[in-house]
C-alpha atoms as a PDB file:
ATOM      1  CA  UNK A   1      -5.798   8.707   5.466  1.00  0.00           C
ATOM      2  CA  UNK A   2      -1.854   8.471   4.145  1.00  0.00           C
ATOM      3  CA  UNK A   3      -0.440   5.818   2.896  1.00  0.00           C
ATOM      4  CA  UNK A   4       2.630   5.219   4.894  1.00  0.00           C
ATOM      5  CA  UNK A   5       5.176   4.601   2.193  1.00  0.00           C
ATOM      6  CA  UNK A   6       8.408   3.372   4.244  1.00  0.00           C
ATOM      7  CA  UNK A   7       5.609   0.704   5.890  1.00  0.00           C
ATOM      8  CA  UNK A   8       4.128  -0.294   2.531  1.00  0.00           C
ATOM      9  CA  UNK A   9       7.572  -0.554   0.933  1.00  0.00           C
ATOM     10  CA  UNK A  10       8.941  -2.734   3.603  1.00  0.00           C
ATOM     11  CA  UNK A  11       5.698  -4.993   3.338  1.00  0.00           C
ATOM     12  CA  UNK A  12       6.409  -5.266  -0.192  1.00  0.00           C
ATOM     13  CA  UNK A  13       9.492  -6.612   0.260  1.00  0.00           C
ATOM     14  CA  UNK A  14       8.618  -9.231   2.482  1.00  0.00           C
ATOM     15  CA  UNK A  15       5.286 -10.300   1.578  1.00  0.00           C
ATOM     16  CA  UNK A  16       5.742  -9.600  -2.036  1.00  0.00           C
ATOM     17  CA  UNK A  17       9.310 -10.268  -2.763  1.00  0.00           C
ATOM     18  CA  UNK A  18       9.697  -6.928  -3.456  1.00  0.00           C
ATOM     19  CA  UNK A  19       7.134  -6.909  -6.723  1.00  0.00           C
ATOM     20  CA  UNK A  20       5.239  -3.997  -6.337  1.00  0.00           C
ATOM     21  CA  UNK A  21       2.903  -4.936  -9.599  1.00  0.00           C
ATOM     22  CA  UNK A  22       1.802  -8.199  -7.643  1.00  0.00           C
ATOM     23  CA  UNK A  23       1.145  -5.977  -4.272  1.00  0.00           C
ATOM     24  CA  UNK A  24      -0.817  -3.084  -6.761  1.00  0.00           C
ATOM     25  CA  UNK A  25      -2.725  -6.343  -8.358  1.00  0.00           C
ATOM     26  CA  UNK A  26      -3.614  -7.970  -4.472  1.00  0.00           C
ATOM     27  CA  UNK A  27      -5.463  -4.438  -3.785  1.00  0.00           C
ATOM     28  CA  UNK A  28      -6.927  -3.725  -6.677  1.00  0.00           C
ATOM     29  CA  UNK A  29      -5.385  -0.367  -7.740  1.00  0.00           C
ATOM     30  CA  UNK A  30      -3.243   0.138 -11.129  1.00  0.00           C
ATOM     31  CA  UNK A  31       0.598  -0.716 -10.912  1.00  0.00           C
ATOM     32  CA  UNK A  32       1.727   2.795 -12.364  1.00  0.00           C
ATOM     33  CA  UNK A  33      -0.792   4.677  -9.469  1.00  0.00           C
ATOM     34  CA  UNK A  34       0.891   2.567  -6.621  1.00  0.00           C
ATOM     35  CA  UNK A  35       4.613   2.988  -8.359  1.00  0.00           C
ATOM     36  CA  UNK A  36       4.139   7.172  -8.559  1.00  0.00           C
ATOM     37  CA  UNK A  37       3.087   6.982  -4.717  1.00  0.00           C
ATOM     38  CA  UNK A  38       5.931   5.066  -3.687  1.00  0.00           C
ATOM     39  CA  UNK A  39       8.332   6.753  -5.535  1.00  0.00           C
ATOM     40  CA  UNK A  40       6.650  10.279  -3.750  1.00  0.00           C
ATOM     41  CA  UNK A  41       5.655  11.915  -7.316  1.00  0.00           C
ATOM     42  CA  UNK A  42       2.314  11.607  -6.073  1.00  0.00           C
ATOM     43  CA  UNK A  43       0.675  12.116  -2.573  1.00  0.00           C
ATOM     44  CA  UNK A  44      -0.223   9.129  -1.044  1.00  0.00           C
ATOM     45  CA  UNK A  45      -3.966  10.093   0.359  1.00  0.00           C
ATOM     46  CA  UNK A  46      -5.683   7.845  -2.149  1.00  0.00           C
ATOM     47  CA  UNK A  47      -8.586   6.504  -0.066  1.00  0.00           C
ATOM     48  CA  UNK A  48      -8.614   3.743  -2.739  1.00  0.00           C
ATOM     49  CA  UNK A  49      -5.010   2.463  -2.114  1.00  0.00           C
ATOM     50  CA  UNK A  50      -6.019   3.248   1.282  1.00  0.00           C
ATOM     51  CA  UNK A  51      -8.973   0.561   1.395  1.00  0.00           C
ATOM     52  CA  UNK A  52      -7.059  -1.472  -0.323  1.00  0.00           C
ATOM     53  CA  UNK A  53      -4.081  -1.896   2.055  1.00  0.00           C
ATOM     54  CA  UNK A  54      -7.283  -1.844   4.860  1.00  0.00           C
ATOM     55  CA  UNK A  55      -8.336  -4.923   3.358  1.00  0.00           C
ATOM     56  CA  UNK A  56      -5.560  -6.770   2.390  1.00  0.00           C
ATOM     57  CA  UNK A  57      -4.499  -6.016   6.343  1.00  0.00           C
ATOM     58  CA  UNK A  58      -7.645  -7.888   7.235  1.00  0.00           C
ATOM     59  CA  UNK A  59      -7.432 -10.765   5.162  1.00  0.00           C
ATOM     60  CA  UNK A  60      -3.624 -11.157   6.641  1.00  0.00           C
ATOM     61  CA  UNK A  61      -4.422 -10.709  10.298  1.00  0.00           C
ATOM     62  CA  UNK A  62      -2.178  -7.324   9.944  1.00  0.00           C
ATOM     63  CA  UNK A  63      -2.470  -4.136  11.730  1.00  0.00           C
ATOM     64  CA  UNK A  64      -3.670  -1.422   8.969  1.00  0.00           C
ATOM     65  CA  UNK A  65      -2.351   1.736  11.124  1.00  0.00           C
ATOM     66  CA  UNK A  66       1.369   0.067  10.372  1.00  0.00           C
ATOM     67  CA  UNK A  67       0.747   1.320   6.870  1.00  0.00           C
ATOM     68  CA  UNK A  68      -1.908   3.805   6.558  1.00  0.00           C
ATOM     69  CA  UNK A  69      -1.414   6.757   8.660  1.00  0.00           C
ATOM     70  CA  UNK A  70      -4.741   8.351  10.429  1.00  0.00           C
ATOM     71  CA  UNK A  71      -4.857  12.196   9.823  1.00  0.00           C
END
């Protein structure tokens, strides 16, 4: 699993006003972690950002394959 970061980045900005510390809080995974894979310094196959963007899908009644990429 990939995060998909144009996907997450655009669900940022319109479910989080942009605030990517308040999306990093909702699933659980350290602000500076979710910051170096958006900004590609780090690869995005974290399964725990991963599981975290699963979950926060499911409580939303959002498709997870928008944002995670299967591989």
């Amino acid at each position: 699993m990939k995060v998909n970061v144009l996907a997450v980045q655009e669900l940022i900005n319109e479910q989080f006003r942009g605030n990517q510390t308040w999306f990093a809080e909702e699933i659980n995974v350290a602000p500076a972690y979710v910051s170096r894979i958006l900004n590609n310094k780090i690869d995005g196959n974290s399964d725990k950002v991963c599981n975290g963007i699963i979950k926060y899908c499911e409580l939303h009644n959002l498709d997870f394959r928008k944002y995670i990429i299967l591989v």
